[in-house]
Protein backbone atom coordinates (compact mmCIF):
# COMPACT_ATOMS: atom_id res chain seq x y z
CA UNK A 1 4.76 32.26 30.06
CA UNK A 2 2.88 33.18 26.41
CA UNK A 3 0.69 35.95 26.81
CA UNK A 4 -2.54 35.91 24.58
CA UNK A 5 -3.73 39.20 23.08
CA UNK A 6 -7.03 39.29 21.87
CA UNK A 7 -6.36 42.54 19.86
CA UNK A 8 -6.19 43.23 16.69
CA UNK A 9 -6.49 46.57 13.80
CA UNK A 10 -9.45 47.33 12.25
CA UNK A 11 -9.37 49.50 9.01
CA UNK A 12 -11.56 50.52 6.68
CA UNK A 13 -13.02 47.08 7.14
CA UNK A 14 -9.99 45.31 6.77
CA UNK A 15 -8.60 43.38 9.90
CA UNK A 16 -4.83 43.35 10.23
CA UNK A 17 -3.61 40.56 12.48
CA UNK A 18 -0.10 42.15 13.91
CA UNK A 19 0.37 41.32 18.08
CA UNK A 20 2.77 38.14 18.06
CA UNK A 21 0.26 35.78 19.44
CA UNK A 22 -3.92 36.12 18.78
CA UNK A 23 -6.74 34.47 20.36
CA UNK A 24 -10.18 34.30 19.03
CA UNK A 25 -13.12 32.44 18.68
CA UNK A 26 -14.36 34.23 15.58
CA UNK A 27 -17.19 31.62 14.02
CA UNK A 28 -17.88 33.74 10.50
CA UNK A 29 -16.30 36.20 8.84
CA UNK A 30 -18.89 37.29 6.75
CA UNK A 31 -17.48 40.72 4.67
CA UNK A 32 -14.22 41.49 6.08
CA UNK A 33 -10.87 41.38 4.86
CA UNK A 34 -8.32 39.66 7.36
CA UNK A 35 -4.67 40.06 6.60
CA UNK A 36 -2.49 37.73 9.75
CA UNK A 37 1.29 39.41 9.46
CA UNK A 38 4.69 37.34 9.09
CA UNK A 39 5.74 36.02 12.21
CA UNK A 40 2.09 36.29 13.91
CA UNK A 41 0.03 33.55 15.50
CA UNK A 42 -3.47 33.60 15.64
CA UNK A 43 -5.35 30.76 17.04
CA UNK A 44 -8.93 29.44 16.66
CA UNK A 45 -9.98 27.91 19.89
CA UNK A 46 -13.27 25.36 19.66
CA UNK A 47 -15.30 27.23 17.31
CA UNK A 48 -16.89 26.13 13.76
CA UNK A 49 -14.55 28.49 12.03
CA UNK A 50 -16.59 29.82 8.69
CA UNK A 51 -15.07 32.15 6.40
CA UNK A 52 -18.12 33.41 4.69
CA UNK A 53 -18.78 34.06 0.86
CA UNK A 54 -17.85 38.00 0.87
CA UNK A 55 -14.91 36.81 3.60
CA UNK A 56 -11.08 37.06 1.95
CA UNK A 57 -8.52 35.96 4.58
CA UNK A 58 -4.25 36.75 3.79
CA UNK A 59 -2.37 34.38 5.90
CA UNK A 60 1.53 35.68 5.86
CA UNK A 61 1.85 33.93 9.66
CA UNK A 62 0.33 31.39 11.62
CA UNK A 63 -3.37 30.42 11.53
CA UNK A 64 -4.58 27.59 14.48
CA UNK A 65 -7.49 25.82 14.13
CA UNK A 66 -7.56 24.15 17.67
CA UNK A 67 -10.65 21.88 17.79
CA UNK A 68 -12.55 23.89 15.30
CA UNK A 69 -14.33 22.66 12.16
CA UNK A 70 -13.13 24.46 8.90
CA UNK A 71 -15.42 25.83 6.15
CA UNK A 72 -14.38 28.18 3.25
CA UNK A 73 -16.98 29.70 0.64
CA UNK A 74 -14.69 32.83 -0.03
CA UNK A 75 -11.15 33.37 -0.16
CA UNK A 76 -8.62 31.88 1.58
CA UNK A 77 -4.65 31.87 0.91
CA UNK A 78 -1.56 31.45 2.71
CA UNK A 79 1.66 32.86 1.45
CA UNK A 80 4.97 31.82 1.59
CA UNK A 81 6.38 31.06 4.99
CA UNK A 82 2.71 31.07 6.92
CA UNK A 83 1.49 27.77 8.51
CA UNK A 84 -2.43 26.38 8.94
CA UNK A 85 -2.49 23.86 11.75
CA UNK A 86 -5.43 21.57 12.26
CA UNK A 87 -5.84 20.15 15.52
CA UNK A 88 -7.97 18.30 16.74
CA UNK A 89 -9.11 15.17 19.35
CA UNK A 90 -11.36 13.83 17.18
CA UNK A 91 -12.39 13.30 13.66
CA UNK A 92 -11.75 16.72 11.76
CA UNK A 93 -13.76 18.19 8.83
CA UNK A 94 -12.19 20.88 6.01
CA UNK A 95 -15.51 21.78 3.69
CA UNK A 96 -16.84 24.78 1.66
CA UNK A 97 -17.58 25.72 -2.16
CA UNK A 98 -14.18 27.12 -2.54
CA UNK A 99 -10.52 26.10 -2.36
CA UNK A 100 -8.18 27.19 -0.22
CA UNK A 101 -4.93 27.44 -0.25
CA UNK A 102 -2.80 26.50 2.22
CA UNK A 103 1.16 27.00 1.94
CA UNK A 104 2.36 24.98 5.02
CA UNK A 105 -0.96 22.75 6.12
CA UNK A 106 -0.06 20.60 8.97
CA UNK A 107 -2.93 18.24 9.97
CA UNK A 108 -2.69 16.89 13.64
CA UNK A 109 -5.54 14.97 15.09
CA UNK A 110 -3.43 12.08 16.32
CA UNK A 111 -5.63 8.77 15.95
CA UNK A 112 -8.20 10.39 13.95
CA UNK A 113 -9.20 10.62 9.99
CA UNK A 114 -9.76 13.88 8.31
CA UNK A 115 -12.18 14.70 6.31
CA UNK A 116 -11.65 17.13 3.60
CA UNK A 117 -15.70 17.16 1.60
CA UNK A 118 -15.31 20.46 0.10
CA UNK A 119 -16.57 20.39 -3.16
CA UNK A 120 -13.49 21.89 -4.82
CA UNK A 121 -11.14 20.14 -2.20
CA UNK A 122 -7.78 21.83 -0.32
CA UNK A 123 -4.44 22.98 -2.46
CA UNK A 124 -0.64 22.69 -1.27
CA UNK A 125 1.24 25.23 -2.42
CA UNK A 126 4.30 23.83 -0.01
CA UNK A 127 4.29 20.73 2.01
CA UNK A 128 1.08 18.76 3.22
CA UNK A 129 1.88 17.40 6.86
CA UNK A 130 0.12 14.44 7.22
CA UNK A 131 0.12 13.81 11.08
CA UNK A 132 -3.32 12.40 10.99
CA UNK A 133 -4.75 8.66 10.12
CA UNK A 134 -6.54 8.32 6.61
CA UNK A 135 -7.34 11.95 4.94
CA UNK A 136 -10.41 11.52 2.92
CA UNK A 137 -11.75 13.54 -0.06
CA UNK A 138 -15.34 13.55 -1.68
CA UNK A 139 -14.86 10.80 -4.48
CA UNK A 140 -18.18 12.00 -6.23
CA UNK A 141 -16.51 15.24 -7.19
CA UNK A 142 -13.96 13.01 -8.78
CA UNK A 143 -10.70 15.10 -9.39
CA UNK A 144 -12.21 18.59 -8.71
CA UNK A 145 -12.80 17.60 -4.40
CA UNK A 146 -9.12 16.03 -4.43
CA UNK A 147 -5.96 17.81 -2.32
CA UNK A 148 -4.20 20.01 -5.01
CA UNK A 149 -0.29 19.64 -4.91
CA UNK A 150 1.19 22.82 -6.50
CA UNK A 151 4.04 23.07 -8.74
CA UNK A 152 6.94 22.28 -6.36
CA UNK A 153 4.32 21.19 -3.30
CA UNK A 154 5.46 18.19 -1.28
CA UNK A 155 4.09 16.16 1.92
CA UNK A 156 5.69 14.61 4.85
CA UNK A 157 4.60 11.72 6.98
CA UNK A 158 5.45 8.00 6.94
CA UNK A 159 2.41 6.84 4.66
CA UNK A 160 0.69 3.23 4.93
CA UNK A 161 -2.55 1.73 5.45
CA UNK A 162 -2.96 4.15 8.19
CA UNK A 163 -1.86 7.24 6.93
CA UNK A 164 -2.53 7.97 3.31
CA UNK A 165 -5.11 9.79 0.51
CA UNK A 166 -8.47 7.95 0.40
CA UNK A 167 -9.94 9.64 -2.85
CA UNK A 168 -8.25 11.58 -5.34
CA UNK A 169 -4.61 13.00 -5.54
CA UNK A 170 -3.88 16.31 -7.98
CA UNK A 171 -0.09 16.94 -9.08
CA UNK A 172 0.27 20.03 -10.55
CA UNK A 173 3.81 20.88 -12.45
CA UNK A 174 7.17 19.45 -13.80
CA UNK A 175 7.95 17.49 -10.29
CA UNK A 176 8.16 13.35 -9.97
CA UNK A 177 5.44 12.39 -7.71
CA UNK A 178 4.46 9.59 -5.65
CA UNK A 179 0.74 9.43 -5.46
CA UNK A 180 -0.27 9.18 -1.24
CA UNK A 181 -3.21 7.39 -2.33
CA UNK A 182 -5.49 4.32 -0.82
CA UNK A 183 -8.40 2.99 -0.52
CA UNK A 184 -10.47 0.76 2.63
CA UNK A 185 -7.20 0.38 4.66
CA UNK A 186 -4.71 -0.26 1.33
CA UNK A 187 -2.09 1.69 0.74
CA UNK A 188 -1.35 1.77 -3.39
CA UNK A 189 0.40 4.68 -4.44
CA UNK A 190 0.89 5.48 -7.92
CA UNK A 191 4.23 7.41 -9.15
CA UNK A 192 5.46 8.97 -12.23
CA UNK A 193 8.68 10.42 -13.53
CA UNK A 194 8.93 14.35 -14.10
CA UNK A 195 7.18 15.51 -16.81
CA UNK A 196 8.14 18.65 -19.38
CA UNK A 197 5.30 20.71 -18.71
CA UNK A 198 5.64 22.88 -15.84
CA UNK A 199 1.34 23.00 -16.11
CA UNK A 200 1.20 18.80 -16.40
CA UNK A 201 -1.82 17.98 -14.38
CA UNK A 202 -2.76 14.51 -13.06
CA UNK A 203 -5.41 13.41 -10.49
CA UNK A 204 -5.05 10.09 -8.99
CA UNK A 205 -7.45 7.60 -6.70
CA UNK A 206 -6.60 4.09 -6.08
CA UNK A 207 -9.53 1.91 -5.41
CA UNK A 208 -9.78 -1.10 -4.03
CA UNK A 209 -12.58 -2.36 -6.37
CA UNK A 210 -14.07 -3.97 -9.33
CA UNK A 211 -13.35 -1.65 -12.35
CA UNK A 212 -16.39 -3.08 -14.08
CA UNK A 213 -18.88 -2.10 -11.09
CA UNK A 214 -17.31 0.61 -9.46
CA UNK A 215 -19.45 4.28 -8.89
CA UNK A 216 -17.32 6.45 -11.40
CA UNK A 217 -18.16 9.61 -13.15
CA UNK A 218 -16.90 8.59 -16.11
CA UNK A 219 -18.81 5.25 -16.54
CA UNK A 220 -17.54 1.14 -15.78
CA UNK A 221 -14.69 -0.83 -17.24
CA UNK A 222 -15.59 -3.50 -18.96
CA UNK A 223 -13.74 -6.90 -17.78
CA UNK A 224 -14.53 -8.82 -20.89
CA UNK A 225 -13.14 -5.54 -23.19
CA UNK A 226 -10.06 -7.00 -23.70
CA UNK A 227 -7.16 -5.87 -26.66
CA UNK A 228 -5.06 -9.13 -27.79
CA UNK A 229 -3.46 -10.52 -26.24
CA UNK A 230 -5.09 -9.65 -22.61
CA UNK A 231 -6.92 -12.72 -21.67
CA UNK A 232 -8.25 -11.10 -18.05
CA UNK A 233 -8.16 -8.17 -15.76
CA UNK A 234 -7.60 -8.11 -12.16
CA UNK A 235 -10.96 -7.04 -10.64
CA UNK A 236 -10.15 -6.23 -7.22
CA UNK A 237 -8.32 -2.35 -7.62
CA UNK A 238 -7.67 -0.14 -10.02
CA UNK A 239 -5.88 3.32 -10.01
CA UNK A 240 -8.33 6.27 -11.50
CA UNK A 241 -6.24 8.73 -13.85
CA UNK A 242 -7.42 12.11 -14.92
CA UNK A 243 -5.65 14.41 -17.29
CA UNK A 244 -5.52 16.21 -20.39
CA UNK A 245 -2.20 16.73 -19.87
CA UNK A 246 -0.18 14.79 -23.52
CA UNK A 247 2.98 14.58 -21.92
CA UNK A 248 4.70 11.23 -21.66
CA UNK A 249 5.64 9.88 -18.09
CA UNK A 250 7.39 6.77 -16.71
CA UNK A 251 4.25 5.04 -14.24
CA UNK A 252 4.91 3.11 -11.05
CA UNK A 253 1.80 0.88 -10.09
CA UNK A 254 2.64 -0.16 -5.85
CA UNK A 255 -0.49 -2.95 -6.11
CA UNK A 256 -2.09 -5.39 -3.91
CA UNK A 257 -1.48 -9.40 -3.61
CA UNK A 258 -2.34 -11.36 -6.21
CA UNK A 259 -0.97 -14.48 -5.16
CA UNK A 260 -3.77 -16.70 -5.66
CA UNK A 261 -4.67 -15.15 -8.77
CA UNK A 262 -2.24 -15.37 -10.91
CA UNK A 263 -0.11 -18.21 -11.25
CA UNK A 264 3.35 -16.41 -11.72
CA UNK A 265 4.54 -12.74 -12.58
CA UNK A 266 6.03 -13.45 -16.29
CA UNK A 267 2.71 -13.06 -18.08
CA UNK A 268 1.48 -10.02 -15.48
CA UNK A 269 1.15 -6.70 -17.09
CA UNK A 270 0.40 -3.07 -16.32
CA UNK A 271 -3.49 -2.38 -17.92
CA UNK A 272 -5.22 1.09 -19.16
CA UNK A 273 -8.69 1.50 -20.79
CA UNK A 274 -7.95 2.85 -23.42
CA UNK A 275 -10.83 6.18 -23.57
CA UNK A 276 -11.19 6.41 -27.99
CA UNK A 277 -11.26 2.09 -28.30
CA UNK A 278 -13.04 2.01 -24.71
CA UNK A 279 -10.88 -1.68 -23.97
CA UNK A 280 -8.20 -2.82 -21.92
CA UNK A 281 -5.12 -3.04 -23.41
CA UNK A 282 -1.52 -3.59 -22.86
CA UNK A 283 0.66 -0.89 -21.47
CA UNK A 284 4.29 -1.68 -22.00
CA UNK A 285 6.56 -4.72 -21.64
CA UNK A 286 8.02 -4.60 -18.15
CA UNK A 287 6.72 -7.98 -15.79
CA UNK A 288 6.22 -6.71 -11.81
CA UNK A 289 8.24 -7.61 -9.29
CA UNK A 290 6.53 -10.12 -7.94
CA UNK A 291 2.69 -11.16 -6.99
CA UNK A 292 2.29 -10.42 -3.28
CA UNK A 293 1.51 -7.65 -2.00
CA UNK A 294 3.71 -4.09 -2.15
CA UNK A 295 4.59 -5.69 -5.00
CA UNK A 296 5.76 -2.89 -8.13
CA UNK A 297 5.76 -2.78 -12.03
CA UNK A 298 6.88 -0.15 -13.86
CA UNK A 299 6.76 1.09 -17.46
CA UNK A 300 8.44 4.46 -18.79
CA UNK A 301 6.55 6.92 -21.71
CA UNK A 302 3.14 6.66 -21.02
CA UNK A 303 0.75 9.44 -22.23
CA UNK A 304 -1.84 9.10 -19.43
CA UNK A 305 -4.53 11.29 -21.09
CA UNK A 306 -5.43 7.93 -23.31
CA UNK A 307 -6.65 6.40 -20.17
CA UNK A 308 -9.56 6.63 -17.78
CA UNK A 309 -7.85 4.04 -15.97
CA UNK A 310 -5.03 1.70 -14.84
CA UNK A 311 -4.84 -1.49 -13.55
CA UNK A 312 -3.14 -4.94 -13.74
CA UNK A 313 -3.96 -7.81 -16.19
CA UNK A 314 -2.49 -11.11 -17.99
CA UNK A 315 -2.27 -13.14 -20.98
CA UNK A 316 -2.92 -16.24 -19.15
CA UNK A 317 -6.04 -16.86 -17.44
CA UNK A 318 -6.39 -16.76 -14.33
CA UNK A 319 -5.77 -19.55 -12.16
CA UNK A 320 -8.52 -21.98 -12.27
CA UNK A 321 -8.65 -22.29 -8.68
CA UNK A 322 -9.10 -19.20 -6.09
CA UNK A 323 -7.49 -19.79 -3.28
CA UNK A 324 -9.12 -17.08 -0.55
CA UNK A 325 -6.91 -18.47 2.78
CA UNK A 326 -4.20 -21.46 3.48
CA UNK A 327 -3.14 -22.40 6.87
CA UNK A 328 -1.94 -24.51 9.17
CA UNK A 329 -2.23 -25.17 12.77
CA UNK A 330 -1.21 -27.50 15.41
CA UNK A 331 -4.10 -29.89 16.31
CA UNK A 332 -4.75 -32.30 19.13
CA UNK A 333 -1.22 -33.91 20.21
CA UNK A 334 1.66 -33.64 17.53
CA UNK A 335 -0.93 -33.54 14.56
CA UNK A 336 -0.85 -30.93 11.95
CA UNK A 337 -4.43 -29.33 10.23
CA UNK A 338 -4.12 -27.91 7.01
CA UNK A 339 -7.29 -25.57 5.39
CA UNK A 340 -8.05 -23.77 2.78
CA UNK A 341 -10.72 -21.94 0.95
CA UNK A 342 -11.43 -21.81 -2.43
CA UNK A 343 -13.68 -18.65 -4.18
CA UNK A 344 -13.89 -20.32 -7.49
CA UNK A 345 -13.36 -23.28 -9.10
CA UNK A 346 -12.95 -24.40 -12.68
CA UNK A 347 -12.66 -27.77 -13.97
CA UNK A 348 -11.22 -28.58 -10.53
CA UNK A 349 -10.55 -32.25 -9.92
CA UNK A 350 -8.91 -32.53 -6.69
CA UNK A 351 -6.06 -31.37 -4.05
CA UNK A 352 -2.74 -33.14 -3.24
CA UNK A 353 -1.32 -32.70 0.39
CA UNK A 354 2.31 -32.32 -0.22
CA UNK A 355 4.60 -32.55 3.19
CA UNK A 356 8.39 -31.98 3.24
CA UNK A 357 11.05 -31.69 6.03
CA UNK A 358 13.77 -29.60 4.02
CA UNK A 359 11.28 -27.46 1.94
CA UNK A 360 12.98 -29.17 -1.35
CA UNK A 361 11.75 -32.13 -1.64
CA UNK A 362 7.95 -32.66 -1.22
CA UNK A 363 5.84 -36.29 -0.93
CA UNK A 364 2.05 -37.02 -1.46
CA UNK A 365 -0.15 -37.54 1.98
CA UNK A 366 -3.06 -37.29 0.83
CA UNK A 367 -5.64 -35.86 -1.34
CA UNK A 368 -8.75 -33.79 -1.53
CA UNK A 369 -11.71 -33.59 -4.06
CA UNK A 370 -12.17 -31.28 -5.67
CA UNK A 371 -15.28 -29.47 -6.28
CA UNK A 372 -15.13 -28.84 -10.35
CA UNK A 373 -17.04 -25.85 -10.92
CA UNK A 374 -18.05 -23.32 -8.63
CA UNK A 375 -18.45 -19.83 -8.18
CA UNK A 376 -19.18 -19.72 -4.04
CA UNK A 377 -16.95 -20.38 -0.93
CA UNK A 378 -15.84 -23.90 0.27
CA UNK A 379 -14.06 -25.00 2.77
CA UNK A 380 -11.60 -27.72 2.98
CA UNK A 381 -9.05 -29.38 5.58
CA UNK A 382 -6.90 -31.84 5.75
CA UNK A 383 -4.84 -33.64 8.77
CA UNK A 384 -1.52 -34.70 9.12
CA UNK A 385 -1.40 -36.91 11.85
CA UNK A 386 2.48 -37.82 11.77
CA UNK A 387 4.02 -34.80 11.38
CA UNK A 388 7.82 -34.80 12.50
CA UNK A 389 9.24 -33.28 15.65
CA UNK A 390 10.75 -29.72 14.10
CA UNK A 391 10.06 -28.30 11.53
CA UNK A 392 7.31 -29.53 8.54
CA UNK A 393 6.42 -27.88 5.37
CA UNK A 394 3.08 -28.33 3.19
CA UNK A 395 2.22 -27.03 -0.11
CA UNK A 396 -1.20 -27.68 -1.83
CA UNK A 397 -1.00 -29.53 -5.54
CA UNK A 398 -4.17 -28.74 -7.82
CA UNK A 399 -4.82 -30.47 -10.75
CA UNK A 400 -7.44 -30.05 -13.28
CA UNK A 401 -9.52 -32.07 -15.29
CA UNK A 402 -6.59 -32.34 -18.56
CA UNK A 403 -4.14 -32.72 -15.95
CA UNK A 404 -2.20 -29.36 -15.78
CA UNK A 405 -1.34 -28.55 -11.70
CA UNK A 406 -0.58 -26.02 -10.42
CA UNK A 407 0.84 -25.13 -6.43
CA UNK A 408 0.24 -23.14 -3.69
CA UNK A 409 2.89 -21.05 -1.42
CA UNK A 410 4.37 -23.04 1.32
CA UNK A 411 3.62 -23.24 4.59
CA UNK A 412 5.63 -24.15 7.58
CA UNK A 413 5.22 -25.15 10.98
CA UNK A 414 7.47 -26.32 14.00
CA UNK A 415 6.50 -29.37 16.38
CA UNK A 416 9.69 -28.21 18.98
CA UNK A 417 9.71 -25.74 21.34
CA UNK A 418 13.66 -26.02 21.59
CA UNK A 419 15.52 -24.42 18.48
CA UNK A 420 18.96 -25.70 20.24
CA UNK A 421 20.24 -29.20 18.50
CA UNK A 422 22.61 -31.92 20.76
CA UNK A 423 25.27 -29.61 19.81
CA UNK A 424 23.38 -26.68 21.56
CA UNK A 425 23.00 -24.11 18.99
CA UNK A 426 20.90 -21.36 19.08
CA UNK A 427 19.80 -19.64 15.70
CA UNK A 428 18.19 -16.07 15.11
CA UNK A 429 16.70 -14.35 12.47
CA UNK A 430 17.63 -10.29 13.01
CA UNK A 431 15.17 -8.35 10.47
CA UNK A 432 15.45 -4.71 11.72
CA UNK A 433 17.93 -3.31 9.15
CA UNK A 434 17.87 -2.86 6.02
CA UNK A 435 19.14 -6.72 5.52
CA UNK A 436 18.24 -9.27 6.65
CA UNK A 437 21.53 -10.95 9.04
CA UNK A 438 21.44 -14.74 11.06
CA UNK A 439 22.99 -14.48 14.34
CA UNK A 440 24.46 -18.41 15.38
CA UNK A 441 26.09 -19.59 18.14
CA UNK A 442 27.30 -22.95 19.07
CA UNK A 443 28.79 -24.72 22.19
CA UNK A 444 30.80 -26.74 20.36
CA UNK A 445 32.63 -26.62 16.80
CA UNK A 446 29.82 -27.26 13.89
CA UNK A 447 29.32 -26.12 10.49
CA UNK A 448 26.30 -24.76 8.89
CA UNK A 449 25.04 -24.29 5.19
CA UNK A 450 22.89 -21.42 4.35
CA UNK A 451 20.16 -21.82 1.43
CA UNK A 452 17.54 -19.34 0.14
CA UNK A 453 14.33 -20.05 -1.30
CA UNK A 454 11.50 -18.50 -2.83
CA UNK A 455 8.04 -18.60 -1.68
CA UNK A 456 7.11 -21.60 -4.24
CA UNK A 457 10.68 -23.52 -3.20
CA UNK A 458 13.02 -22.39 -5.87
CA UNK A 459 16.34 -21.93 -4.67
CA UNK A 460 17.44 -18.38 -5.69
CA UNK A 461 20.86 -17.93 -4.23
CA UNK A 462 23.64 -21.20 -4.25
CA UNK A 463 24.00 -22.32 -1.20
CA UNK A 464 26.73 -21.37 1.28
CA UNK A 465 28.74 -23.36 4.32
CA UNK A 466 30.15 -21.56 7.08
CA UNK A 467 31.91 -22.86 9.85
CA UNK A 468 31.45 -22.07 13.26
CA UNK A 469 33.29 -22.08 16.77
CA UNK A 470 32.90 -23.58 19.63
CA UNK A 471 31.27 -20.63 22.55
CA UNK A 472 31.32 -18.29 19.54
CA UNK A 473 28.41 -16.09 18.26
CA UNK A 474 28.64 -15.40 14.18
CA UNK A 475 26.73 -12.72 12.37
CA UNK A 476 25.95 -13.84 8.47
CA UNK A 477 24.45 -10.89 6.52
CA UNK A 478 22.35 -12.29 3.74
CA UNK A 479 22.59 -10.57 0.67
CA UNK A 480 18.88 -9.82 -1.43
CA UNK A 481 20.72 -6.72 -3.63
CA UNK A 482 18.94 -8.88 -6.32
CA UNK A 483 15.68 -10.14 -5.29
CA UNK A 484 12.78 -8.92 -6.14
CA UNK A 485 9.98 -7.78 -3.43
CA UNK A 486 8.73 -10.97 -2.07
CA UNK A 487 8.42 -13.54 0.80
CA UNK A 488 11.78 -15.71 1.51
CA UNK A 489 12.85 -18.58 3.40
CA UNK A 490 16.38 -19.30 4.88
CA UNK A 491 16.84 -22.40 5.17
CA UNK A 492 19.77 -23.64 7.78
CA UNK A 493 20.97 -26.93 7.83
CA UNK A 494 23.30 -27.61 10.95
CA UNK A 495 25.77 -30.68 8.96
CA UNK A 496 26.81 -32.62 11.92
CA UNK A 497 22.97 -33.26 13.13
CA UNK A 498 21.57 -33.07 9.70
CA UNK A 499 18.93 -30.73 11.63
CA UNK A 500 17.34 -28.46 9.49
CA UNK A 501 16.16 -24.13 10.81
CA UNK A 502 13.94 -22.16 8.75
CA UNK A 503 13.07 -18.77 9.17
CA UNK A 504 10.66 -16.62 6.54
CA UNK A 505 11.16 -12.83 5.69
CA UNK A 506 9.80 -10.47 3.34
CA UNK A 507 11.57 -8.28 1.48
């Protein structure tokens, strides 16, 4: 059993923390010095835990904050080897005028955010362990609140829309970084390559905003500011970038979907407003990976100090159409509804329904209206009302008043419950690993060929046959060493029932 003392050595006003484990509820300390020894453990049980604006606390062990709210207005660092745990039931708070310095921080609150709203923020002089949901830091104080990562500092934790930075980021020193950071439940971090300086600093806040409208220190970002050959700006996020720092890095923008928005990824490019010309302009070459969303583009020797901020533009317009949602459902008996929503319009004339049973080749149904110009919702729908028994794909065709189109992802949807043909196979999609590999079995000898397509329904990879045995099970790894981040469809078509499988996953 741990025994608790509840001792520790007071001298000439200094505390020194030395029995192996410590138990207090200490709520200010308001003039003393506290010094907690290597290989101690002192732990903060329920209290509001203040250290005061005389207090100066040495951490060389183990300092637990069980429950306890933390404010620091004096000194506070932890050396190398020493721990400060945070945890907590509930939402947790970190706060105070000063910074403190943590060398191992390891926040633990299990389904709860924390809150770090001191005005100079927390620094990591080791690893950050983020065990917590969404850590938040006062965006107001722009890069001054943010969590400090010291030369060398690291943090662990699986990040995404649950776990990551919501504010800003600091990077101190020489080390690549990837950038934690998010913003209303989107995870969007930001990374760059080493840089020479060992004193490079960069502070970082994604934000899933308008750049023209959003509450920054340093003023809006004009939309219609534009350096040829930028024709528009993507006005839903943008990363915040704060340095002085000259040194030239290779930048990594992780971004949100903008399927919808733009009509393909060859005229996409990473954006900075420019601080001296105060305009968007160009920054590198390199085309992203794709449009939806996890999406990456990347472009090396960028001196970040020329920008405020950095986002992602084109030198096309965007799409003259909005699409907000597409969908489709089963309706009534063996009937197929197909809606969509549009933001804006421009010069709109109308909507083709096009249906397809092998995801190549696509026919007219019907059409839609348009609604020309508009800049508020609508809401359209469509019904198919002889859809085929299996498998039916639909893609939306919109063409404008001069008679340019333009189409929509495809969607699929399957009017049989039994994925066995007369020849009783059975096919499965295994996504778990890191590829993607069909498992197919057949009672009886068949052949198969194997097609992948993009989300628009280019074939990107030649199609394959494969032959299969009779009360045999085959595993077919599918290769995407070359695609680029992205929705997929594998298309199966079984040759001796001319029966067509599809099956969708994202790489």
């Amino acid at each position: 059993m741990k025994t608790i003392f509840k001792i520790a050595l007071l001298i000439s006003n200094i505390i020194f923390v030395q029995n192996t484990f410590c138990q207090s509820s200490l709520t200010e300390n308001t003039a003393d010095e506290i010094r907690i020894a290597g290989g101690v453990e002192w732990s903060d049980w329920g209290s509001s835990y203040t250290n005061g604006n005389n207090g100066h606390v040495l951490n060389y062990g183990k300092f637990i904050f069980y429950g306890s709210k933390f404010t620091n207005n004096g000194f506070y660092k932890s050396f190398s080897g020493s721990s400060d745990s945070f945890i907590t039931t509930g939402i947790d708070t970190i706060s105070g005028t000063h910074r403190a310095t943590f060398y191992n921080a390891i926040l633990s609150n299990g389904n709860y955010n924390v809150v770090i709203n001191s005005d100079s923020g927390i620094a990591i002089s080791n690893n950050l362990g983020m065990n917590s949901l969404v850590v938040s830091t006062l965006r107001s104080n722009t890069s001054v609140g943010s969590v400090y990562f010291n030369d060398n500092a690291t943090y662990s934790g699986t990040m995404g829309s649950s776990r990551h930075i919501d504010g800003y980021v600091t990077k101190i020193g020489n080390d690549a970084f990837v950038f934690p950071t998010g913003n209303l439940g989107k995870y969007h971090p930001l990374t760059i390559s080493a840089p020479h300086s060992s004193s490079y600093e960069l502070s970082v806040s994604y934000f899933y905003d308008n750049p023209a409208t959003a509450d920054l220190t340093g003023g809006s970002h004009s939309l219609s500011s534009l350096a040829s050959p930028l024709t528009s700006i993507d006005n839903t996020q943008f990363w915040d970038v704060v340095t002085s720092s000259t040194d030239s890095v290779s930048v990594t923008l992780h971004f949100e979907s903008l399927v919808g928005k733009y009509l393909n990824a060859s005229n996409v490019r990473m954006v900075g407003w420019n601080i001296a010309d105060a305009r968007w302009e160009i920054i590198g070459t390199n085309i992203p990976t794709g449009l939806t969303s996890g999406s990456t583009i990347t472009n090396d020797s960028i001196n970040l100090s020329r920008y405020s901020a950095i986002g992602i533009g084109s030198t096309l317009e965007v799409l003259p159409v909005e699409l907000l949602q597409l969908s489709v459902k089963k309706f009534e008996i063996q009937k197929s509804l197909i809606q969509w929503s549009t933001l804006t319009e421009k010069n709109n004339e109308k909507f083709v329904i096009e249906h397809s049973i092998d995801m190549i080749n696509f026919f007219s149904i019907g059409e839609q209206l348009g609604s020309e110009n508009s800049n508020a919702l609508i809401n359209y729908s469509f019904i198919d009302d002889k859809p085929i028994d299996g498998i039916n794909y639909y893609r939306l065709k919109q063409i404008n008043k001069d008679g340019s189109s333009a189409f929509s992802s495809i969607l699929s949807i399957n009017f049989s419950d039994d994925y066995s043909d007369a020849n009783h196979m059975e096919i499965d999609l295994l996504n778990t690993n890191a590829k993607p590999t069909l498992i197919i079995q057949s009672s009886v000898n068949s052949s198969v060929q194997i097609s992948l397509y993009s989300v628009d329904g280019k074939l990107v990879q030649t199609s394959k046959n494969y032959y299969i045995e009779a009360s045999s099970s085959q595993s077919i790894l599918i290769d995407e060493t070359n695609l680029w981040s992205g929705i997929y469809y594998l298309s199966v078509l079984e040759l001796n029932s001319k029966k067509y499988y599809t099956f969708k996953f994202v790489k």
